[in-house]
Structure formats: structure tokens, C-alpha cells
Protein backbone atom coordinates (compact mmCIF):
# COMPACT_ATOMS: atom_id res chain seq x y z
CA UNK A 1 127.83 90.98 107.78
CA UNK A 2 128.14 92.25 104.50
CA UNK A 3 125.53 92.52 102.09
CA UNK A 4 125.66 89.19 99.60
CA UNK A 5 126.11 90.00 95.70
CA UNK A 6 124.22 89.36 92.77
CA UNK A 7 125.98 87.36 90.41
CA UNK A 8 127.26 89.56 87.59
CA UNK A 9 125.46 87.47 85.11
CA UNK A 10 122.20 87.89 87.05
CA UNK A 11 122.92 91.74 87.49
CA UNK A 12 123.97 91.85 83.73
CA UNK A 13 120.55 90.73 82.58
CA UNK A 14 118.02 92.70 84.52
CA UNK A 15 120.02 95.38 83.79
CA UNK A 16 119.84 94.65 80.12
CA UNK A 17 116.25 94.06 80.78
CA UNK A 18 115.72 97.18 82.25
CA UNK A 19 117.05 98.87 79.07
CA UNK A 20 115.05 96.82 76.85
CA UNK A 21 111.93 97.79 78.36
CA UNK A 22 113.00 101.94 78.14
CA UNK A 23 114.31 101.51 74.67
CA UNK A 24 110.68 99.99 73.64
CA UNK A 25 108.52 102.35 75.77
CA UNK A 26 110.50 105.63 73.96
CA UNK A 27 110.38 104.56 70.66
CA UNK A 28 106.95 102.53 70.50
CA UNK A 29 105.17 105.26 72.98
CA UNK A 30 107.10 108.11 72.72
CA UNK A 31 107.57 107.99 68.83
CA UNK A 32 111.11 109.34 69.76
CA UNK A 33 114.74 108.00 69.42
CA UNK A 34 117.41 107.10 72.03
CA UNK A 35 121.03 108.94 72.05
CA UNK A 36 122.04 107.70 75.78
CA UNK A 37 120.75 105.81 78.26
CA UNK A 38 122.21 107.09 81.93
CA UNK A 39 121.38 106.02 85.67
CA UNK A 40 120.60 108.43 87.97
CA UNK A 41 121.46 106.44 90.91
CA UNK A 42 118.50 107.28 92.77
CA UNK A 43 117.57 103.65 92.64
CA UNK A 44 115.36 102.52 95.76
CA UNK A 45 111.67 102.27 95.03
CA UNK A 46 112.19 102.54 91.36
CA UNK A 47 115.23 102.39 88.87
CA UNK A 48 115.43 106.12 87.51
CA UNK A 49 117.47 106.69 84.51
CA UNK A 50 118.01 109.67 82.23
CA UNK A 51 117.15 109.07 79.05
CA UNK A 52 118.97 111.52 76.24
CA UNK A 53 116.64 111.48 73.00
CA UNK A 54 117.73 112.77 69.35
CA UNK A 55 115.94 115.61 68.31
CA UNK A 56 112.10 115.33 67.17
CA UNK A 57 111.89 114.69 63.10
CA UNK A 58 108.56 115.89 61.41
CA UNK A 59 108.08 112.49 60.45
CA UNK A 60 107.96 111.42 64.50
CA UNK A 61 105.68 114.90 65.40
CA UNK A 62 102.50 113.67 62.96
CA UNK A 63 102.91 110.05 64.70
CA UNK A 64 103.14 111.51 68.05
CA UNK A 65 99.04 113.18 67.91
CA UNK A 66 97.72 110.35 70.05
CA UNK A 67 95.69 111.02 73.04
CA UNK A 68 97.20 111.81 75.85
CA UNK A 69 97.01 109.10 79.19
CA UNK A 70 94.84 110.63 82.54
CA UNK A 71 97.83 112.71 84.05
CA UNK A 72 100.06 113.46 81.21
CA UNK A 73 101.72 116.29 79.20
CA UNK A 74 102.34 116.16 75.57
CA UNK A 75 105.96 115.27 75.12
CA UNK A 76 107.50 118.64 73.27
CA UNK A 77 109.59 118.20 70.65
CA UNK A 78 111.88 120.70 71.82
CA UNK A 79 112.30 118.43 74.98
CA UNK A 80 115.64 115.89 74.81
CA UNK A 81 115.72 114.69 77.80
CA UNK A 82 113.32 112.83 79.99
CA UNK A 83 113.64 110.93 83.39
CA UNK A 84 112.37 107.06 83.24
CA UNK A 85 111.75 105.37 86.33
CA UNK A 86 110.85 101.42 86.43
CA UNK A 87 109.27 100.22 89.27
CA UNK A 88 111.77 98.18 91.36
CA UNK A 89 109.05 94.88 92.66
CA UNK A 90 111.50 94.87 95.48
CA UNK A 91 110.31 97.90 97.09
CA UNK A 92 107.40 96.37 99.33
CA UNK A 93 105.09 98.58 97.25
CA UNK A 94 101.82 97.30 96.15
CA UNK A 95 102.57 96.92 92.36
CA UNK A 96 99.13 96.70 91.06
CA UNK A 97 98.22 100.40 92.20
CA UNK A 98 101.90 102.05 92.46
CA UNK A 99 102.23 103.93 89.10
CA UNK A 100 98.79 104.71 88.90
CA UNK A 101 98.68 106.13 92.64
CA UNK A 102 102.07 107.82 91.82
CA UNK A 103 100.89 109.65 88.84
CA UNK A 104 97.23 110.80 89.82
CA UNK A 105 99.51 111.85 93.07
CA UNK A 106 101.51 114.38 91.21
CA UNK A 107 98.12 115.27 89.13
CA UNK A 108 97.14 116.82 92.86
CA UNK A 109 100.12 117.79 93.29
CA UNK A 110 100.68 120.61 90.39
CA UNK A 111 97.11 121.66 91.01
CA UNK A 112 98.21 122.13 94.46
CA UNK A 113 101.90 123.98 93.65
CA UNK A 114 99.74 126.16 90.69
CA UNK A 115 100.50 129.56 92.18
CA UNK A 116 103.98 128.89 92.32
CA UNK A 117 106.57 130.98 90.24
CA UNK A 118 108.41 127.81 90.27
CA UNK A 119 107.87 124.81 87.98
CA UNK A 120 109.05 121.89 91.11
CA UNK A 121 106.89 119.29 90.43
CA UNK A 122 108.04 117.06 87.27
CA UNK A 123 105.42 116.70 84.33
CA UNK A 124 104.66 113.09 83.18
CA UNK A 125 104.58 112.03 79.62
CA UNK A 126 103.48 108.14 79.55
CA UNK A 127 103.26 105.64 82.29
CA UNK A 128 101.93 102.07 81.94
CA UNK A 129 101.31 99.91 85.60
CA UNK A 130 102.98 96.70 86.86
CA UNK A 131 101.44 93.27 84.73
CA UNK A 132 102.25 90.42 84.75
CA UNK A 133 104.07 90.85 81.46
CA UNK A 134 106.85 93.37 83.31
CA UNK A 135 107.38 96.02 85.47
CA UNK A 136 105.67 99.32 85.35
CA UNK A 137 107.42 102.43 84.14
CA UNK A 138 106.69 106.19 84.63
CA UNK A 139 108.13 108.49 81.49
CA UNK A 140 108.86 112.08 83.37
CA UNK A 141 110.06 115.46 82.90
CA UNK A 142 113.97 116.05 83.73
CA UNK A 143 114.40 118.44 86.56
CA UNK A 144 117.13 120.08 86.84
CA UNK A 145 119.44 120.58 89.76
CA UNK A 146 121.31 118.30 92.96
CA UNK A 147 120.15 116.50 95.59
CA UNK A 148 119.41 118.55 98.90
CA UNK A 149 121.05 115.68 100.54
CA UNK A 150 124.38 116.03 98.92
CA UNK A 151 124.58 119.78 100.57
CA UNK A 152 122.70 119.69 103.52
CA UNK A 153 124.98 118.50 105.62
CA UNK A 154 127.42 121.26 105.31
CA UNK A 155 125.15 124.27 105.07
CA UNK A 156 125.36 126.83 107.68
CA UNK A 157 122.41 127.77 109.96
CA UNK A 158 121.45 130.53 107.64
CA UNK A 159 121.68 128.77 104.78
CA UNK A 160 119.46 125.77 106.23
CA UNK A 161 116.94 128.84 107.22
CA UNK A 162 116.93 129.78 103.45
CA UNK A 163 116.09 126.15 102.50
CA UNK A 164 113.40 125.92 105.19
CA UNK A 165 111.58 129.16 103.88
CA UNK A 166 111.15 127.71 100.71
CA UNK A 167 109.94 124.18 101.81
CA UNK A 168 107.82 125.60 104.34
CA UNK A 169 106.32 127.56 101.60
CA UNK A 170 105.53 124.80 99.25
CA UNK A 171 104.52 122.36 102.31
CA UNK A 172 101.96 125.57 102.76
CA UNK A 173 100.57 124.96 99.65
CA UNK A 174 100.20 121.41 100.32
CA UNK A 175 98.86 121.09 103.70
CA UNK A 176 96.06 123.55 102.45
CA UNK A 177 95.30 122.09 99.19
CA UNK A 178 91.85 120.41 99.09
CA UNK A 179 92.40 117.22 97.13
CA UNK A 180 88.35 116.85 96.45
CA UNK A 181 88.65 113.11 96.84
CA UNK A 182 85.82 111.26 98.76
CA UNK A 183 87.99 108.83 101.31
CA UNK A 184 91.13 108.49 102.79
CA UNK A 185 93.85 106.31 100.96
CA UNK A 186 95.81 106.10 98.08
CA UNK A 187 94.75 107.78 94.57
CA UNK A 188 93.42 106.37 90.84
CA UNK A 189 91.78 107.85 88.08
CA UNK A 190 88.18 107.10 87.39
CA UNK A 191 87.20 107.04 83.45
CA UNK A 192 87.00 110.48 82.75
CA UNK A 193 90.40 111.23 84.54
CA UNK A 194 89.39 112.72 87.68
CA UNK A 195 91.54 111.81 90.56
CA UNK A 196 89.47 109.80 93.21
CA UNK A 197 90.47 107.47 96.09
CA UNK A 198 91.66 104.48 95.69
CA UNK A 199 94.17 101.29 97.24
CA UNK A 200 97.11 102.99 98.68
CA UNK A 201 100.44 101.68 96.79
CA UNK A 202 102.23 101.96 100.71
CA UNK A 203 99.65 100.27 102.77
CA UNK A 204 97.58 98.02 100.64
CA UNK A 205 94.33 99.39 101.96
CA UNK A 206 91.43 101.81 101.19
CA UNK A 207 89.95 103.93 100.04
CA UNK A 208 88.08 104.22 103.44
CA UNK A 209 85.31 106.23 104.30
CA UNK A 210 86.73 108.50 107.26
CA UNK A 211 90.32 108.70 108.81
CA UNK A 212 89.34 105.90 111.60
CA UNK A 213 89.02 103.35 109.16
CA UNK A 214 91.73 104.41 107.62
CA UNK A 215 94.32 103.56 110.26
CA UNK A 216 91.11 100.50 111.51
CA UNK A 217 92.35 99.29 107.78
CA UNK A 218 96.42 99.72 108.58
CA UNK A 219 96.21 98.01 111.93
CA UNK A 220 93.88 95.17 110.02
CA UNK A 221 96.58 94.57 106.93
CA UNK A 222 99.26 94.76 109.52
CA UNK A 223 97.92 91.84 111.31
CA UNK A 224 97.97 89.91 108.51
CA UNK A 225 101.48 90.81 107.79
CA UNK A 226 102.74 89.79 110.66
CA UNK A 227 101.15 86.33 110.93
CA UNK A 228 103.50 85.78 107.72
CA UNK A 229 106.71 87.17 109.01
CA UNK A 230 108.85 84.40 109.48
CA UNK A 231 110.93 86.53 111.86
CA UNK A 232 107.77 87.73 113.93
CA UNK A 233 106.15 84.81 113.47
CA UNK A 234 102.55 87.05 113.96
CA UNK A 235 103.88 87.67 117.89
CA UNK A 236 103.59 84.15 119.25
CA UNK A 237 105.93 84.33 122.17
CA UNK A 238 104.88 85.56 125.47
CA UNK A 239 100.82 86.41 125.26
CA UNK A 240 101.36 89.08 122.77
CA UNK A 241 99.83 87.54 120.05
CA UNK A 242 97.02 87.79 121.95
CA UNK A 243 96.78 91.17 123.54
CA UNK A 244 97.02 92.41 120.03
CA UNK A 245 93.98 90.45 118.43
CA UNK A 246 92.17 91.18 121.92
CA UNK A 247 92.91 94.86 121.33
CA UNK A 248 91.60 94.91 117.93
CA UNK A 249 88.31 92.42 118.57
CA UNK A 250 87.48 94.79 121.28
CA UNK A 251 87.24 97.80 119.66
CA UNK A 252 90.08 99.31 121.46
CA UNK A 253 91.92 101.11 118.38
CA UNK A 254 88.84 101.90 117.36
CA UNK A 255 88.03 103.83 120.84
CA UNK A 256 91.17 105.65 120.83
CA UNK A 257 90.26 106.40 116.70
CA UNK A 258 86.85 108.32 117.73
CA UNK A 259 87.97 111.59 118.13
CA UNK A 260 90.01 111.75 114.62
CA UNK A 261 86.90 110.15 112.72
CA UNK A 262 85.83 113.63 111.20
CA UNK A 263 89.58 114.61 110.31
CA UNK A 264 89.43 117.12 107.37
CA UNK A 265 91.28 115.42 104.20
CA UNK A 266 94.65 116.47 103.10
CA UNK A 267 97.33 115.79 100.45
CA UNK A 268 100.83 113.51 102.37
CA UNK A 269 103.58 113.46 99.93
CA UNK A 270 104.59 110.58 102.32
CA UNK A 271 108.50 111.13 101.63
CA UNK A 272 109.46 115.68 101.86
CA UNK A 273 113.25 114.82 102.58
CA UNK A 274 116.57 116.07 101.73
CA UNK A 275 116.78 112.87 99.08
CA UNK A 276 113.62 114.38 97.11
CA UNK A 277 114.58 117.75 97.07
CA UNK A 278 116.55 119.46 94.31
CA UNK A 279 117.84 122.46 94.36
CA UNK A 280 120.67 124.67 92.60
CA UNK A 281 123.99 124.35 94.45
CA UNK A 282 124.84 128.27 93.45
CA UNK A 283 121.89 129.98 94.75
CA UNK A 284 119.97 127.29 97.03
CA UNK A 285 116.89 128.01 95.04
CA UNK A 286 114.78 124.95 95.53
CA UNK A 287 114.52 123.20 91.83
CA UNK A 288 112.49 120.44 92.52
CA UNK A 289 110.08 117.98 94.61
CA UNK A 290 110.43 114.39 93.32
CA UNK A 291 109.10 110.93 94.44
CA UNK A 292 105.15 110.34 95.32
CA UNK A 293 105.69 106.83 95.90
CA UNK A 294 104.06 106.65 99.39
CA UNK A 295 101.80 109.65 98.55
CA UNK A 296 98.07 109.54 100.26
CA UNK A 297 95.17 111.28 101.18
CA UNK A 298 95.35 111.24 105.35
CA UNK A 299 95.59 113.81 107.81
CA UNK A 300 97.07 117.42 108.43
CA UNK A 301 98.95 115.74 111.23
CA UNK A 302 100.17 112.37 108.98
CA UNK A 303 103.02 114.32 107.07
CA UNK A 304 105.15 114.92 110.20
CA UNK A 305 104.67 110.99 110.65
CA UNK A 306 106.84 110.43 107.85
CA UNK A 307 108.68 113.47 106.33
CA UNK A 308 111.01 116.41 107.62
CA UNK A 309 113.52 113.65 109.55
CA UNK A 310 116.39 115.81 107.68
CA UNK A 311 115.03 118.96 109.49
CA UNK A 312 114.25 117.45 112.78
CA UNK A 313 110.57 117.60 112.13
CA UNK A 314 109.45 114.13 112.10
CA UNK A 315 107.34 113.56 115.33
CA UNK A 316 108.80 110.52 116.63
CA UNK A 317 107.55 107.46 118.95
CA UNK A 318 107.07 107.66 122.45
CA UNK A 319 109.72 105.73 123.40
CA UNK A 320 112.97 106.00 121.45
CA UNK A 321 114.81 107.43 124.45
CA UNK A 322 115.96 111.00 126.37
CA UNK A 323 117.50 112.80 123.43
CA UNK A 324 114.41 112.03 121.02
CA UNK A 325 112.13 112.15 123.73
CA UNK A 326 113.10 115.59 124.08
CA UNK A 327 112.75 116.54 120.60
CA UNK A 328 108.87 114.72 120.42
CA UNK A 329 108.16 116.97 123.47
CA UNK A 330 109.84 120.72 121.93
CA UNK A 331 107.97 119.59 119.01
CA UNK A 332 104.50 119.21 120.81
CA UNK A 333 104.57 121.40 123.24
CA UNK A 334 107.42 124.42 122.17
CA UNK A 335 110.62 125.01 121.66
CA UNK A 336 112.34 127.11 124.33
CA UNK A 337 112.71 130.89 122.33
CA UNK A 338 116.56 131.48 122.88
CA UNK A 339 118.35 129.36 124.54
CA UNK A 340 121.08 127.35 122.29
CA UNK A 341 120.14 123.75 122.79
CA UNK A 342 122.71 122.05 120.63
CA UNK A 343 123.07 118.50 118.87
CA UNK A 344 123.74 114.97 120.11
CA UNK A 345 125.27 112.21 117.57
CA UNK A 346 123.54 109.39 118.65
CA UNK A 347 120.91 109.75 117.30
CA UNK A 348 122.13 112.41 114.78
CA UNK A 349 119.48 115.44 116.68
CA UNK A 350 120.34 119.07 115.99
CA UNK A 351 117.93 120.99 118.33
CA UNK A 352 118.43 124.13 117.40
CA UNK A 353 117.96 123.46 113.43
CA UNK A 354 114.34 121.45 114.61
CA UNK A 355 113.48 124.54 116.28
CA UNK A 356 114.02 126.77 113.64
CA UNK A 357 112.27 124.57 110.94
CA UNK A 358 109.41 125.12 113.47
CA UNK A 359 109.52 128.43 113.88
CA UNK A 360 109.40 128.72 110.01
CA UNK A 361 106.21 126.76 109.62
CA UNK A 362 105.06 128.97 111.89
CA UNK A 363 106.79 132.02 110.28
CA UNK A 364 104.58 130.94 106.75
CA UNK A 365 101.14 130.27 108.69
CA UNK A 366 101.73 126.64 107.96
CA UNK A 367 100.25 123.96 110.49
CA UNK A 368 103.13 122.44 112.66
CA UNK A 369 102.92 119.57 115.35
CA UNK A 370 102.37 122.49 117.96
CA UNK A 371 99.26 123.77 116.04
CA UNK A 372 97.38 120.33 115.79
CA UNK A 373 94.84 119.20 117.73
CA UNK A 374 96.22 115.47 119.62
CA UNK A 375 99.08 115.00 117.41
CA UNK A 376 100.58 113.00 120.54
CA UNK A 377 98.18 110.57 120.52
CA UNK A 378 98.07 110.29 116.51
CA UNK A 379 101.68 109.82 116.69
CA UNK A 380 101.10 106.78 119.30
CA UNK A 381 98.62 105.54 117.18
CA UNK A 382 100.85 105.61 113.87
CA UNK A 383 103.97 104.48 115.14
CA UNK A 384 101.95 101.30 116.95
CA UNK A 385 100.79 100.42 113.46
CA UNK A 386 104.48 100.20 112.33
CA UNK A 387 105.77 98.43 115.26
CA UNK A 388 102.86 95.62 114.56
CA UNK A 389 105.34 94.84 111.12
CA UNK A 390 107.73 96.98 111.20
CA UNK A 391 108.97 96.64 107.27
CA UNK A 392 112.10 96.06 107.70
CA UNK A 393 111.67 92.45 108.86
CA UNK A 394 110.51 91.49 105.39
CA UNK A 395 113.39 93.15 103.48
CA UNK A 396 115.88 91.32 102.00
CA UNK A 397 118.66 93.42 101.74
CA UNK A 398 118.17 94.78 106.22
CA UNK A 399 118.10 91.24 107.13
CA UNK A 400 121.11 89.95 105.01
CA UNK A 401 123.21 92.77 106.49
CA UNK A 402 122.19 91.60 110.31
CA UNK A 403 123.62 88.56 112.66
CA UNK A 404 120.73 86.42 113.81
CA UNK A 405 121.54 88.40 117.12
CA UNK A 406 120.93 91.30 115.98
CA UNK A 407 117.75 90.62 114.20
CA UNK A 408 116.54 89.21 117.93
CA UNK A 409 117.30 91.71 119.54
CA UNK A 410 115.41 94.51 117.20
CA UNK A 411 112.65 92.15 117.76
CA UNK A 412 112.81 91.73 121.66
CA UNK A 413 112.99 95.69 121.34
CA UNK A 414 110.20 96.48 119.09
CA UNK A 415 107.86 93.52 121.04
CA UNK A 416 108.73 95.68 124.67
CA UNK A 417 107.00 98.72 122.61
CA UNK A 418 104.20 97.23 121.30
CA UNK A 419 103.88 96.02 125.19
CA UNK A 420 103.91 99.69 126.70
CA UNK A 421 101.36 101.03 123.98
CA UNK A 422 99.09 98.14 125.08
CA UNK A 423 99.67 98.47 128.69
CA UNK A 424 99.34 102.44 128.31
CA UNK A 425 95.99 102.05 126.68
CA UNK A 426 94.68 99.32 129.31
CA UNK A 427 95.27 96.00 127.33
């Protein structure tokens, strides 16, 4: 079934709204003037254009000595181009924390990346959150350089080994970065500009006091999701319904949370992937890290929950079948040291590139699924949470591209998991 089209007249307009608003925000905020107006067409979360400005007039410099926003740069008049991106409401994002999450995100972020001889993460220059006047807008430095996901594909081993030092590096940097935030969740500035804890723009919960009411929170929101799911219809058929509010009302999730209740803090970028990489096509010199939509304060252990799918690194769920079953298990336990252990197609798995982005994590001191403590059971936990509402099932676009068949039977498959983790962990 083919995905249904917006009427050009429709497409026409938020379009020209779009343009409106980034015309308004450069000249009004900015004090700067527009030459061309260009998308980027990295339009999922957000609508990302590049935005080509004249050059800076005197005149525009002595209006432009305002103070600056928590988490930005002063805007250079040497600098002509800039990167806008306008929050897209579609995304399933919460809107009322996204931009501000976003931004005090890549606040951590550069603190965290400081030692690098690289500039990778982009500077901001203005943002302004979601209202109910409009959508909200982030006003960014351009970064130059291509997609990793335009290349990866047909780089060699070595080359991908090249790539992998350098993200391994920066993931280093990362993983060991303190954020010095009190909670687990999303981010927001308190009045002097620190970064603190606050609602997470991909969950809709926290800040919470330790990581076990962190995920107590996820499982909590997720229920609630569910019971408005028209697809899911909150698990009615067949007892499930039931197991799952028994499970909660019991305290089982929380009894299988206990041991990861004193889990040291960490910054998740929530998205490392070939899309979000840049890097120069010549050399392979990483350029840039981009996108903090889904960026938290969780665990070591939560990044390989949901980044690294491009490198075989993503820890997947228990029960996806042999071939990623495999992978889960080389990833937990070890990869074998020599022996070539090839690629399959469906799913797209490429052993032998999974075990060498491992064995660069590990070449770089850098914490790896191997190295943590229970990342099995974390990674039960997390991808239960998902399988409660799996967000798919409230997007517009997945379900107009799917039969009613097919949506029933992604359901029927998703409710046999959610079955096994509750059977697994007596319930």
C-alpha cells in the first residue's frame, strides 16, 4: 500500500509556513538577512534547512549585542551560513520539552567532546520551544561534510575500521563524561543556565531519582499509551491486559529493577548512527555528530539500546530469531577471535564488521556490552518497555503503508513477546 499524499495545496502552505517562521526568526532574532533558503533533506524529527545569510553590515553588529539564550554562541559576523531546524509535531516527541532538552543536550555534549582536536558537535545560536503560537525552531552552526550513511555501505573493512576508531573515540568521551545532573531523564536549564534534569522529550517522564524509577516511569507512561492505541487497544485480548497491570501492581519490574537502582549516571545521545554522522568523503575524517533529539541521562549500558545498529552494535531483544540471536550472544558474551563469520541479508547482520566495532571499543578502553555488568537483563528490561507500545502503532505514515493484515500480524507478534518476558519472569 502506498503511502497517501498530501494535497499540493496543503504541502504548499506548511511549506510556505515553514519559511515564514525562518525568515522572521533570522531577521527579528538574528538581526541578519536571508540570501537562500535550502532543505537539507534530513527531515524526520525536525525540518532542517540551510539557511544562506548576506554578509553582517555594521548597522546589524551594534543591534546584534543582546544577551545570549542558556546554551548559545554569539552568531559571528563572519558566519553565512547556519542550519535551522523546526520541530516537525509529527515526530511523537514531547513538544513542550524537545528544543529545550535538545539544546541543554548538546550544552553536555561540547563539555564532554572539549579535548577534542575536532570541532563535531554544532554550536547553537537561538532556539525558542514549541507554543501554542507555532512550532519550535533551533538556529545552529553549519557543519560541514556528508552523511556516513551515504558511504557506509560501500566502504571496505578497513575503511569501516578507520570510521570505528574515530567513533569509538568520541563515544569514549561520552560514556565517561560526568553530566553533574541530579536524576535520570531528559535535560533543561534552571535560571542561571546550568543544565539539570528534567522531562525527557522521548519518553515523557522524569527527572527520576535513581535509574529504577527511571524505567518504573517508562513502563508507567507506556501503560497509559497503550490503553489509547486504537490498534492495541491497551492489550485486551487474551488475559494480557492483565498480566501486565498484575506485573506492574506487584512490584515485579520493580524486583527485577533492584540491582540497577545505584547505576552511575551517564550522557545517551539516544541516536550515534550512520544518519548523524558526517564525515569528509576524501579522507573519512569524521566532521560531525548531529541530532540530540532522544538525548538522556540513563545508563552506561542504555546507548547500545538504541545506537550503533549501522555497526552491528545495538544489543537486540531476546527473541528476534537465530541470526540476531547470535549476534545478542557474540555481543554479551565474545566474539570468536579469528574465525570469519560472515553476513546474512535477512536481517541485514555483518558479523565480522560487529565484531570488529567491538574489538575497537575495546581497542580505546571504552565500555562495550561485554564489559557491563547484566546488560542481558537490561536489554530484556528495555526492549519489554517498547514492546508494551511499540511506537510505531501510533504513526501515521507505518500504518498507512500496512494492509490491516499486516498490522495484525505485527501485533499477534509483538503480544507472543510481551507473553515470553512475562512467562520468563514468573507472571
Amino acid at each position: 500500500m502506498s503511502e497517501p499524499n498530501v494535497s499540493a495545496t496543503e504541502s504548499t502552505a506548511a511549506l510556505e509556513e515553514r519559511l515564514a517562521v525562518i525568515r522572521t526568526l533570522v531577521q527579528q532574532r538574528l538581526h541578519r538577512e536571508i540570501k537562500t533558503i535550502t532543505p537539507l533533506g534530513r527531515d524526520s524529527n525536525n525540518f532542517v534547512n540551510l539557511v544562506q545569510l548576506k554578509e553582517s553590515s555594521l548597522d546589524q553588529e551594534a543591534n546584534h549585542d543582546l544577551p545570549l539564550q542558556h546554551g548559545t554562541h554569539k552568531l559571528d559576523s563572519s558566519v553565512t551560513r547556519i542550519v535551522v531546524r523546526v520541530s516537525n509535531p509529527g515526530a511523537m516527541l514531547d513538544e513542550d520539552v524537545r528544543v529545550k532538552n535538545e539544546v541543554a543536550a548538546i550544552t553536555l555534549m561540547h563539555r564532554a567532546l572539549a579535548g577534542s582536536p575536532y570541532n563535531l558537535i554544532p554550536k547553537v545560536f537561538a532556539w525558542e520551544a514549541s507554543s501554542s503560537a507555532g512550532s519550535g525552531w533551533i538556529v545552529e552552526e553549519f557543519m560541514e561534510g556528508e552523511k556516513l550513511s551515504q558511504h557506509f555501505p560501500d566502504l571496505s573493512l578497513d575503511e569501516k575500521a578507520l570510521i570505528f576508531d574515530q567513533v569509538a573515540e568520541l563515544f569514549g568521551k561520552i560514556q565517561a563524561f560526568d553530566p553533574e545532573v541530579n536524576g535520570f531523564g531528559g535535560f533543561g536549564f534552571d535560571a542561571s543556565g546550568r543544565v539539570i534534569a528534567g522531562r525527557s522529550s522521548l519518553w515523557s517522564v522524569g527527572p527520576s531519582s535513581n535509574y529504577a524509577d527511571w524505567y518504573q516511569g517508562i513502563f508507567d507512561k507506556q501503560l497509559e499509551s497503550v490503553a489509547t492505541t486504537p490498534l492495541l487497544d491497551g492489550w485486551s485480548e487474551g488475559g494480557l491486559k492483565e498480566r501486565l497491570h498484575h506485573f506492574g501492581a506487584s512490584g515485579g519490574l520493580r524486583s527485577l529493577l533492584r540491582p540497577f537502582e545505584n547505576m552511575r549516571s551517564t550522557l545517551v545521545h539516544g541516536d550515534i548512527s550512520a544518519e548523524n554522522i558526517l564525515i569528509d568523503p576524501e579522507t573519512h575524517q569524521i566532521t560531525g555528530l548531529l541530532d540530540f533529539d532522544f538525548s538522556h541521562v540513563a545508563s552506561e549500558a542504555d546507548e547500545f539500546f538504541y545506537s550503533f545498529m549501522d555497526f552491528g552494535g545495538l544489543v537486540p531483544c531476546p527473541f528476534e530469531g537465530d541470526e540476531l540471536d547470535r549476534l545478542r550472544e557474540y555481543q554479551i558474551q565474545g566474539f570468536p577471535d579469528s574465525t570469519p563469520l560472515g553476513k546474512v541479508e535477512d536481517p541485514p547482520i555483518d558479523l565480522d564488521m560487529a565484531r570488529l566495532w567491538q574489538a575497537t571499543l575495546r581497542k580505546h578502553h571504552v565500555h562495550g556490552p561485554t564489559d557491563i555488568k547484566r546488560i542481558a537483563e537490561l536489554a530484556d528490561i528495555y526492549w519489554f518497555l517498547i514492546d508494551v507500545c511499540p511506537p510505531f502503532f501510533n504513526m501515521p505514515r507505518w500504518l498507512a503503508k500496512r494492509t490491516d493484515e499486516q498490522k495484525q500480524a505485527v501485533k499477534v507478534a509483538i503480544g507472543k513477546n510481551l507473553e515470553k518476558y512475562l512467562s520468563r519472569w514468573g507472571y
